[in-house]
Protein backbone atom coordinates (compact mmCIF):
# COMPACT_ATOMS: atom_id res chain seq x y z
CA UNK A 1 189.59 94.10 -28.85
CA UNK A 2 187.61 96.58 -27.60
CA UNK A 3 188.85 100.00 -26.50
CA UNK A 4 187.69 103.07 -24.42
CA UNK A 5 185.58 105.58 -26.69
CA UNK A 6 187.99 108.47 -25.39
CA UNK A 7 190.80 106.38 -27.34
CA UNK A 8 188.86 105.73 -30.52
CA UNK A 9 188.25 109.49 -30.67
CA UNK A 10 191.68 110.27 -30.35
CA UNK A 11 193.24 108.09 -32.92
CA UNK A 12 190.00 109.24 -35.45
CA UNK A 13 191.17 112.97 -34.65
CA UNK A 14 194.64 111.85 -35.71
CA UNK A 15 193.40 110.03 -38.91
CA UNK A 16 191.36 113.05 -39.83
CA UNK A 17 194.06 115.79 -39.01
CA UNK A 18 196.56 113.80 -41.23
CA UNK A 19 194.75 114.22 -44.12
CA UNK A 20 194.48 117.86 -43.23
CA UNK A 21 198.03 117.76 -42.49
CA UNK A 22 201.31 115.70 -42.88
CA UNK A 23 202.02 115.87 -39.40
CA UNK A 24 200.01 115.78 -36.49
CA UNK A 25 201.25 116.79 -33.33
CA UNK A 26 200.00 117.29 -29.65
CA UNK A 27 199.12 120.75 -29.89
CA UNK A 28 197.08 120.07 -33.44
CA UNK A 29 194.64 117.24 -31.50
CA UNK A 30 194.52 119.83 -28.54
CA UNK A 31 193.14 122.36 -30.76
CA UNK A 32 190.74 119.74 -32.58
CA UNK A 33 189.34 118.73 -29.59
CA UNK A 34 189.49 121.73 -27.53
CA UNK A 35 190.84 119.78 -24.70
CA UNK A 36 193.92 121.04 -22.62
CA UNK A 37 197.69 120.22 -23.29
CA UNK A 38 198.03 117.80 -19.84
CA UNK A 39 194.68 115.69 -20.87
CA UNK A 40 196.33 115.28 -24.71
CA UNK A 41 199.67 114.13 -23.34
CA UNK A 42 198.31 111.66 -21.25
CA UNK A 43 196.15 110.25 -23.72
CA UNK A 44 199.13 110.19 -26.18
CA UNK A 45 201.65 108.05 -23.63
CA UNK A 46 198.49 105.58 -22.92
CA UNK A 47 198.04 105.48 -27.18
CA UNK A 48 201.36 105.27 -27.93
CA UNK A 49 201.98 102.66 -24.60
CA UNK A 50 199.32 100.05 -26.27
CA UNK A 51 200.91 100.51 -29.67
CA UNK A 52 198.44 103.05 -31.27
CA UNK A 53 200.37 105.73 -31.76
CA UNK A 54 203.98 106.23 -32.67
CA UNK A 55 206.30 109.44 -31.61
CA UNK A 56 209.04 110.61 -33.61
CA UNK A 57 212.29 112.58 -31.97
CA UNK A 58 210.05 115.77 -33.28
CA UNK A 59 206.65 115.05 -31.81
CA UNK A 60 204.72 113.89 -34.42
CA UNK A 61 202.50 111.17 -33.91
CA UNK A 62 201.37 108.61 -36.24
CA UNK A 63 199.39 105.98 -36.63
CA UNK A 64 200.61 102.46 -36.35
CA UNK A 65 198.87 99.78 -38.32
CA UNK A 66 196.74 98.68 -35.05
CA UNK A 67 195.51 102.17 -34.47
CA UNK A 68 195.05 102.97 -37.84
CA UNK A 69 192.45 99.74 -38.49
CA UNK A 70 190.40 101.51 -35.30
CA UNK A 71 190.77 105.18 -36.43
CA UNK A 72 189.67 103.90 -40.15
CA UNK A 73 186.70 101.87 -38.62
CA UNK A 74 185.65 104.79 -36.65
CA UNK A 75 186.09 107.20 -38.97
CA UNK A 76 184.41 104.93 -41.80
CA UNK A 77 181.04 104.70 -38.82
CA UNK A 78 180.91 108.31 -38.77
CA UNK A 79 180.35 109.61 -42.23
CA UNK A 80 178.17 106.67 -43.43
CA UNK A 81 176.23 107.78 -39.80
CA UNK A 82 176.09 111.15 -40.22
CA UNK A 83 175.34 111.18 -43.83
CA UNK A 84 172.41 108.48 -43.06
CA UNK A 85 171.14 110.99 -40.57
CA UNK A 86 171.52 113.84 -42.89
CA UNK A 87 169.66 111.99 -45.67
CA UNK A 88 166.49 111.25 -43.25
CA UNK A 89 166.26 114.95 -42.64
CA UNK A 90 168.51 115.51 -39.55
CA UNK A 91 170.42 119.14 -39.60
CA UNK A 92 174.31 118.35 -40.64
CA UNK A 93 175.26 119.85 -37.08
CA UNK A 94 173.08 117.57 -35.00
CA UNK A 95 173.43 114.65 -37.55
CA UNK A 96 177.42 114.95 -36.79
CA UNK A 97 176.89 115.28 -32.88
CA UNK A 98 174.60 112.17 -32.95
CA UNK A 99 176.51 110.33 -35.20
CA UNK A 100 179.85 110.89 -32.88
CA UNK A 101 178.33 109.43 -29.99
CA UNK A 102 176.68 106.18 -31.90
CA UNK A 103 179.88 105.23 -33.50
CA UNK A 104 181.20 104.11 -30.33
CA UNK A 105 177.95 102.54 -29.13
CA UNK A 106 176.92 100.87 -31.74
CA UNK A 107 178.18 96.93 -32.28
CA UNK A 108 179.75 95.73 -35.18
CA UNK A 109 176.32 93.82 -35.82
CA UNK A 110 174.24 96.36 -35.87
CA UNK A 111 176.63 98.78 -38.05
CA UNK A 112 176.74 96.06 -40.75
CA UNK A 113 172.83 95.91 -41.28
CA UNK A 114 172.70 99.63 -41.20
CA UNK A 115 175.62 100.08 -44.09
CA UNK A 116 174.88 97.02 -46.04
CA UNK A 117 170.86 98.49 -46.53
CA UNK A 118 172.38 101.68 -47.14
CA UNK A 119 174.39 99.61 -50.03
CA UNK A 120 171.25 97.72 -51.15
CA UNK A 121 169.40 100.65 -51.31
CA UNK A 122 172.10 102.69 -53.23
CA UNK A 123 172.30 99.49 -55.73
CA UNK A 124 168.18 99.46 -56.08
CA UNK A 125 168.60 103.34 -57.21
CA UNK A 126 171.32 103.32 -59.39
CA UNK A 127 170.03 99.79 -60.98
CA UNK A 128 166.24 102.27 -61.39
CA UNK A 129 168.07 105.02 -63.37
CA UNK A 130 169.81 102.55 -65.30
CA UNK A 131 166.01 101.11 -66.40
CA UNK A 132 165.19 105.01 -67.46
């Protein structure tokens, strides 16, 4: 199922800010994201509505096992993207940018060719060395 980009970047912010953290809360993704406190909340009840997102009594928000599958998939898009990017001789700021927006754009397709030559390619280098 597809989802809205907005919520894929929300539940990757949580991902990322709970390895940073134990326990994420609103005011942690507001600062992330630099977005304000009414726009967060919102976007939490719609997360947590369609199962995302959990609440606890202390408002801290975690991943359920539906939105962490998304926020992993994202998540997984943008390093092997940005570090792609990086590798062909994009600057790490505008590699990240660019690689935030084609994470959502990109289909599952087209993201599979791209890592799987990046694999091939690793194996073909590591299998040289070995040779040396």
């Amino acid at each position: 199922m597809k989802i809205h980009e907005s919520a894929e970047n929300y539940l990757e912010t949580i991902l990322i800010l709970s390895h940073n953290e134990n326990k994420v809360r609103s005011i942690d993704i507001v600062n992330e994201l630099d977005y304000s406190k009414p726009s967060v909340s919102v976007a939490m009840k719609n997360l947590r509505a369609k199962g995302y997102i959990a609440i606890d009594d202390n408002g801290y928000i975690m991943l359920t096992e539906s939105g962490r599958k998304i926020a992993e998939s994202m998540y997984e898009r943008h390093m092997l993207i940005s570090d792609w990017l990086i590798f062909l001789g994009v600057d790490r700021k505008t590699a990240v940018s660019d690689a935030c927006r084609m994470e959502h754009a990109m289909s599952e397709k087209s993201f599979s060719a791209i890592k799987n030559h990046i694999e091939n390619w690793k194996r073909d280098i590591y299998m040289q060395k070995d040779k040396h």
